[in-house]
Protein backbone atom coordinates (compact mmCIF):
# COMPACT_ATOMS: atom_id res chain seq x y z
CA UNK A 1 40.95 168.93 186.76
CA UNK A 2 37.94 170.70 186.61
CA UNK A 3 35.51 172.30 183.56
CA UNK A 4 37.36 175.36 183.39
CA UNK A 5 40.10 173.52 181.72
CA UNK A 6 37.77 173.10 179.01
CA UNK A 7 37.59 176.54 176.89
CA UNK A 8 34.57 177.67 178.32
CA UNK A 9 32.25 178.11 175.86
CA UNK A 10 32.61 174.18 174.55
CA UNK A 11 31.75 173.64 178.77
CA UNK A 12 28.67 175.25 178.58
CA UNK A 13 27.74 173.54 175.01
CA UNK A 14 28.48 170.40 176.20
CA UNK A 15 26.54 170.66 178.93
CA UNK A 16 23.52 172.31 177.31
CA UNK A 17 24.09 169.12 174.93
CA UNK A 18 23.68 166.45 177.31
CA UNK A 19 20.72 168.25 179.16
CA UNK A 20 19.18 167.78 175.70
CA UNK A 21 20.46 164.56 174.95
CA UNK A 22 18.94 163.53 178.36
CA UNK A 23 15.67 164.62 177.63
CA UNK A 24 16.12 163.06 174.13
CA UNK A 25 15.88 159.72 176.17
CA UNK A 26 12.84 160.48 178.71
CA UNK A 27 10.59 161.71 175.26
CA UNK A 28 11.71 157.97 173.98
CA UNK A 29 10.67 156.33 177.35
CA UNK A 30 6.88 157.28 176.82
CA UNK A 31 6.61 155.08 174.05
CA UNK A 32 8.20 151.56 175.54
CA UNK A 33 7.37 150.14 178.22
CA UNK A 34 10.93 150.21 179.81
CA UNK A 35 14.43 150.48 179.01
CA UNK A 36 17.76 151.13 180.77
CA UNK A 37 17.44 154.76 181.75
CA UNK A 38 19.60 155.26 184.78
CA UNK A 39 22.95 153.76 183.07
CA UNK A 40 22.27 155.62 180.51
CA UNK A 41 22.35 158.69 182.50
CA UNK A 42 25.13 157.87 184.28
CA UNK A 43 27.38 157.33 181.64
CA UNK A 44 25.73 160.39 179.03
CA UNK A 45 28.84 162.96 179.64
CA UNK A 46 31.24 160.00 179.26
CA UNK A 47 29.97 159.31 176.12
CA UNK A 48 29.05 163.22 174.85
CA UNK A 49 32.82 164.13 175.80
CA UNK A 50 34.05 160.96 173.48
CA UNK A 51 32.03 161.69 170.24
CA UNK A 52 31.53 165.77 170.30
CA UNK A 53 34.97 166.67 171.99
CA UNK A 54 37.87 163.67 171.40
CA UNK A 55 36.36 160.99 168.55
CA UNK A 56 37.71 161.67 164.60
CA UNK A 57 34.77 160.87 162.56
CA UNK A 58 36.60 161.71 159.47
CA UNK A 59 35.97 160.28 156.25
CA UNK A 60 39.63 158.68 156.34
CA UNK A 61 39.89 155.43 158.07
CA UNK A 62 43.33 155.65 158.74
CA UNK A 63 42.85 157.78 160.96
CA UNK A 64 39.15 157.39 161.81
CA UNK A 65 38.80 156.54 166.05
CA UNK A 66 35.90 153.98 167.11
CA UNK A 67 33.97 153.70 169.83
CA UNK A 68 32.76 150.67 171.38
CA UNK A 69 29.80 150.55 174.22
CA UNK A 70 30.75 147.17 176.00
CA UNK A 71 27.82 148.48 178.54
CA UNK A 72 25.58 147.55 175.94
CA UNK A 73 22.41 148.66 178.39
CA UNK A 74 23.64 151.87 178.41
CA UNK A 75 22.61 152.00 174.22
CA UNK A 76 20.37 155.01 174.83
CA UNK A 77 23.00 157.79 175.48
CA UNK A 78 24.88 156.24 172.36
CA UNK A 79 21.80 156.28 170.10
CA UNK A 80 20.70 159.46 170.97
CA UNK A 81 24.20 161.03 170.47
CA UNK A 82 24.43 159.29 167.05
CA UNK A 83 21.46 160.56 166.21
CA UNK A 84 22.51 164.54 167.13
CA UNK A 85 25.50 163.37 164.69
CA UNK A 86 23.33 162.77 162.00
CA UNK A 87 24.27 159.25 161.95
CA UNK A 88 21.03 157.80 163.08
CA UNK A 89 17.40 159.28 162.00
CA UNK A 90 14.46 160.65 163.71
CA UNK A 91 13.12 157.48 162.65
CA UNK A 92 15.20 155.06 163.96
CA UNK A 93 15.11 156.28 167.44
CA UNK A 94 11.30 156.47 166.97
CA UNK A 95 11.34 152.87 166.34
CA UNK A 96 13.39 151.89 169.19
CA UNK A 97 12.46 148.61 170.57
CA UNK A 98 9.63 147.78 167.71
CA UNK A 99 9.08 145.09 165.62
CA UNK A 100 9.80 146.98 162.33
CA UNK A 101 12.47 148.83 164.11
CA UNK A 102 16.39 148.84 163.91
CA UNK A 103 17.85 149.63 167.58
CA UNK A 104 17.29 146.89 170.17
CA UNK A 105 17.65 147.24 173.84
CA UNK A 106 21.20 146.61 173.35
CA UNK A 107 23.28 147.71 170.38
CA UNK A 108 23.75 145.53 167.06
CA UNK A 109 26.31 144.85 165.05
CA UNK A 110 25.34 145.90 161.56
CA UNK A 111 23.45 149.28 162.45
CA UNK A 112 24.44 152.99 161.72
CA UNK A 113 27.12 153.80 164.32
CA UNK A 114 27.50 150.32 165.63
CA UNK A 115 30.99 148.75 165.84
CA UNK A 116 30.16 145.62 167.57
CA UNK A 117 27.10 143.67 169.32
CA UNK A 118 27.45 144.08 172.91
CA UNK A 119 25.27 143.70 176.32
CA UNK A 120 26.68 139.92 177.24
CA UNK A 121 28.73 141.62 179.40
CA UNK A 122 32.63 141.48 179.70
CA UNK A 123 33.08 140.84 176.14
CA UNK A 124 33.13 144.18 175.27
CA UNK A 125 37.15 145.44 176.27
CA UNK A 126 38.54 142.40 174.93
CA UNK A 127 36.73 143.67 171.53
CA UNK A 128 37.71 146.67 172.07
CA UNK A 129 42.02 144.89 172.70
CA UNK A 130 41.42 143.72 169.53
CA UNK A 131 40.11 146.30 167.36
CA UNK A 132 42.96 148.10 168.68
CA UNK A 133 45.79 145.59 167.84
CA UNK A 134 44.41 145.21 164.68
CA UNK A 135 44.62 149.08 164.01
CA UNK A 136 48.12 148.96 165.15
CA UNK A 137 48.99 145.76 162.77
CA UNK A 138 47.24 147.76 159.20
CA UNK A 139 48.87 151.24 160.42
CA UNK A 140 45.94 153.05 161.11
CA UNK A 141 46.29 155.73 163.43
CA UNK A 142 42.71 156.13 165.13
CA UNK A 143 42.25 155.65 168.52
CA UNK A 144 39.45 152.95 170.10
CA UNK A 145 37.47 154.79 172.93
CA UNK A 146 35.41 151.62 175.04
CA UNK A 147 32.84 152.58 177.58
CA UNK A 148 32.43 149.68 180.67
CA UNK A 149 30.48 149.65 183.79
CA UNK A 150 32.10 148.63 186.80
CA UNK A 151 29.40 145.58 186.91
CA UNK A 152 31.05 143.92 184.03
CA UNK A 153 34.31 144.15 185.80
CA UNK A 154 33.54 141.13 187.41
CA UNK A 155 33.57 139.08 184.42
CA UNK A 156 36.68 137.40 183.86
CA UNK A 157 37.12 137.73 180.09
CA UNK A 158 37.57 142.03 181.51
CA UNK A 159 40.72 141.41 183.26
CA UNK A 160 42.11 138.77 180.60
CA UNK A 161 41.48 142.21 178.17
CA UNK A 162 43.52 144.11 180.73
CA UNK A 163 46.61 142.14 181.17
CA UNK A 164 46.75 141.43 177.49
CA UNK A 165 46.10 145.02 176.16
CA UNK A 166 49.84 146.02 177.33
CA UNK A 167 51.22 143.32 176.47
CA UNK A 168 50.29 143.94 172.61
CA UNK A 169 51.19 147.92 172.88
CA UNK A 170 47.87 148.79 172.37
CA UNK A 171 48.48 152.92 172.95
CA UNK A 172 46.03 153.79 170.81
CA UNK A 173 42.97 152.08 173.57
CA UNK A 174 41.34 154.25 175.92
CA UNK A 175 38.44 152.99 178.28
CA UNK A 176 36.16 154.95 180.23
CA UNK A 177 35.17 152.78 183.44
CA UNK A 178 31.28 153.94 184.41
CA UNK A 179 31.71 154.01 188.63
CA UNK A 180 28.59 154.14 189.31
CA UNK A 181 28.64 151.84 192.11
CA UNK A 182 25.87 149.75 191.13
CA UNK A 183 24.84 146.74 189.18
CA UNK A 184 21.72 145.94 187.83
CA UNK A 185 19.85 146.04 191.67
CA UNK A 186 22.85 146.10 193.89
CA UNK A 187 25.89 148.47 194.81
CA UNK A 188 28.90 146.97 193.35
CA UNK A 189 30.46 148.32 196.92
CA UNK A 190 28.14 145.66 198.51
CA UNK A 191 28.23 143.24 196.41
CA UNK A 192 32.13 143.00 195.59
CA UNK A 193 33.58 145.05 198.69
CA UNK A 194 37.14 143.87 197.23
CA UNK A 195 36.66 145.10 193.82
CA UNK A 196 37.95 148.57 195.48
CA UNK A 197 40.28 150.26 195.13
CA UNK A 198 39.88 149.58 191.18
CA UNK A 199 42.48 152.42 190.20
CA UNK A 200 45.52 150.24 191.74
CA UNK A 201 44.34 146.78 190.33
CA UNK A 202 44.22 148.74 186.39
CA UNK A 203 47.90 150.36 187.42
CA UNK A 204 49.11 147.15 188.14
CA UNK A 205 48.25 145.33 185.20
CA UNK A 206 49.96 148.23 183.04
CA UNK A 207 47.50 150.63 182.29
CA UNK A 208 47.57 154.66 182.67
CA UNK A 209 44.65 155.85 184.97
CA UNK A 210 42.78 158.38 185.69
CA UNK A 211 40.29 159.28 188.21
CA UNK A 212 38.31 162.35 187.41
CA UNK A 213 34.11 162.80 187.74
CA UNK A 214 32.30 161.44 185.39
CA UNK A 215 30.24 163.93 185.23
CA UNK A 216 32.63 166.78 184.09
CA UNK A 217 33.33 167.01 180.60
CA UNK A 218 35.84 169.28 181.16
CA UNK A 219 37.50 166.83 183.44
CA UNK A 220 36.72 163.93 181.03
CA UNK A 221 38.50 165.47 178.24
CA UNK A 222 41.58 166.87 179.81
CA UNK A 223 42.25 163.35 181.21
CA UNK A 224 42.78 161.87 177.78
CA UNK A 225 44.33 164.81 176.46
CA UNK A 226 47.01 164.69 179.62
CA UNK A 227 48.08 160.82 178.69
CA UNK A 228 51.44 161.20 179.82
CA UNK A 229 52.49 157.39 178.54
CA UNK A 230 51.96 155.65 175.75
CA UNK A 231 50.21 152.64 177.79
CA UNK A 232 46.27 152.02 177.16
CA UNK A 233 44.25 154.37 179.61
CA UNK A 234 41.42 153.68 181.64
CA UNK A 235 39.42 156.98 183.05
CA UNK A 236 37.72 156.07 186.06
CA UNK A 237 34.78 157.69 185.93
CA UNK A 238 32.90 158.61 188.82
CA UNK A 239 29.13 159.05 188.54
CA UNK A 240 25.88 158.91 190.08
CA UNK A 241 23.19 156.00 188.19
CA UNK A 242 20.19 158.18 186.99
CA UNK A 243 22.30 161.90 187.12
CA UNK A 244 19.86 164.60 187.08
CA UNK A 245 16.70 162.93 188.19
CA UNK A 246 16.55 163.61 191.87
CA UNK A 247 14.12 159.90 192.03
CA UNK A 248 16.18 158.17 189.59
CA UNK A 249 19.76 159.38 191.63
CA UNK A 250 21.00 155.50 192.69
CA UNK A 251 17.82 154.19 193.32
CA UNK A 252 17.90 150.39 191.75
CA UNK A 253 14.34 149.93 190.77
CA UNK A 254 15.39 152.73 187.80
CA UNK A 255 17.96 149.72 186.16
CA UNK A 256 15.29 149.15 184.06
CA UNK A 257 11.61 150.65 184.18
CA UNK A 258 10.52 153.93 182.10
CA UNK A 259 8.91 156.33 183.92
CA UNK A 260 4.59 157.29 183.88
CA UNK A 261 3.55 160.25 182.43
CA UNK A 262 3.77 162.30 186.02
CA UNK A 263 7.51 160.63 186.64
CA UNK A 264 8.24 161.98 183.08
CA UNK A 265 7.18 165.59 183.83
CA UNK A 266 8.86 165.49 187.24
CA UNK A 267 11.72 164.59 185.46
CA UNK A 268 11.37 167.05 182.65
CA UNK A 269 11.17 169.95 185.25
CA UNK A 270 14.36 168.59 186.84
CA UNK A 271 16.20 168.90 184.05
CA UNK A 272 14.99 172.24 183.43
CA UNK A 273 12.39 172.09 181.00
CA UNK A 274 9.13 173.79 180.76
CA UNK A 275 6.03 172.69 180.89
């Protein structure tokens, strides 16, 4: 699967969208002192193809989808695309990480947007199991879209979320898996050489996969759209931790820092912005 399954026109929008979305996040970096920028970036057309191109955000909850970041330090590409929705202000992105602001370094429970607190990571799927059961239980016919890093897969509370999601018929779960290959200052490939090959550990505990690049929206979206069972999916998404930043591109001091003022027009020129 590639873009051009995607009409073209939505492609080159979504695209455009994330470009912007991207730089959305380096303006906000100049006024903390750090945040999670690369994860961000590495998961920002996972989470642009889930809310612009697959999510209902219809005013009727039966039908209504969710979306759940269990990579709670990748917040920034989720605030900045709820704030393109309308859902968050100007403001509150302004505010980020402030003492008379809303949105933390990880997202909270409670905020516009926000279905669940998340960051203490591999809680986040077996949220995600449940919001979906529950759906199923009260009728509702949404769908719950999680986003996880391949970090968090380590956690064993993630795989107790994966055996019991088929168990309970939860169709209507799809999770994107962020492959970046890294965690926190480390390649996950180092790390936890036996965590691969990931797509036939999911498979066997009853999931429908898919392995597309994470960085195609196109690809993204057909994936979902294809689901030819009526498991829970995982997309296995593969990316690169800092995409589009030549000296953020899987280099682990970028986990967490925010970039100076000549980093942050390096970057801005990157990305294809003027100065």
């Amino acid at each position: 699967m590639n873009s051009s399954d995607l009409d073209p026109f939505r492609a080159a929008e979504s695209n455009e969208r994330c470009r912007r979305l991207r730089k959305r996040i380096l303006d906000i970096s100049q006024q903390v002192k750090a945040l999670h920028i690369a994860g961000a970036f590495s998961c920002m057309e996972v989470v642009e193809t889930i809310y612009f191109h697959l999510m209902d955000r219809g005013t009727n909850r039966d039908t209504e989808d969710t979306f759940l970041m269990s990579k709670g330090h990748g917040c920034m590409a989720q605030y900045v695309a709820l704030e393109e929705l309308g859902v968050l202000s100007e403001k509150d992105i302004s505010e980020y990480c402030t003492s008379h602001g809303i949105l933390g370094v990880h997202p909270d429970y409670g905020n516009p947007g926000i279905e669940a607190s998340t960051g203490s990571l591999g809680h986040g799927l077996t949220l995600a199991v449940g919001m979906a059961y529950a759906d199923k239980l009260s009728g509702k016919r949404g769908t719950v879209y999680a986003v996880l890093s391949d970090g968090e897969m380590q956690e064993g509370s993630t795989w107790e979320g994966m055996m019991i999601a088929p168990t309970l018929g939860v169709s209507n779960l799809v999770a994107f898996l962020d492959l970046n290959d890294f965690q926190s200052l480390g390649r996950t490939s180092e790390v936890l050489p036996n965590f691969y090959p990931i797509n036939a550990k999911v498979e066997s505990f009853g999931w429908e996969v898919a392995e597309v690049s994470g960085h195609d929206t196109g690809a993204l979206f057909n994936a979902v759209r294809s689901r030819k069972t009526d498991k829970p999916m995982m997309v296995l998404a593969k990316t690169t931790k800092g995409k589009g930043v030549s000296y953020m591109e899987n280099v682990p001091i970028w986990h967490y820092r925010a970039p100076n003022a000549d980093e942050y027009k390096t970057a801005l020129r990157e990305l294809g912005f003027a100065q």
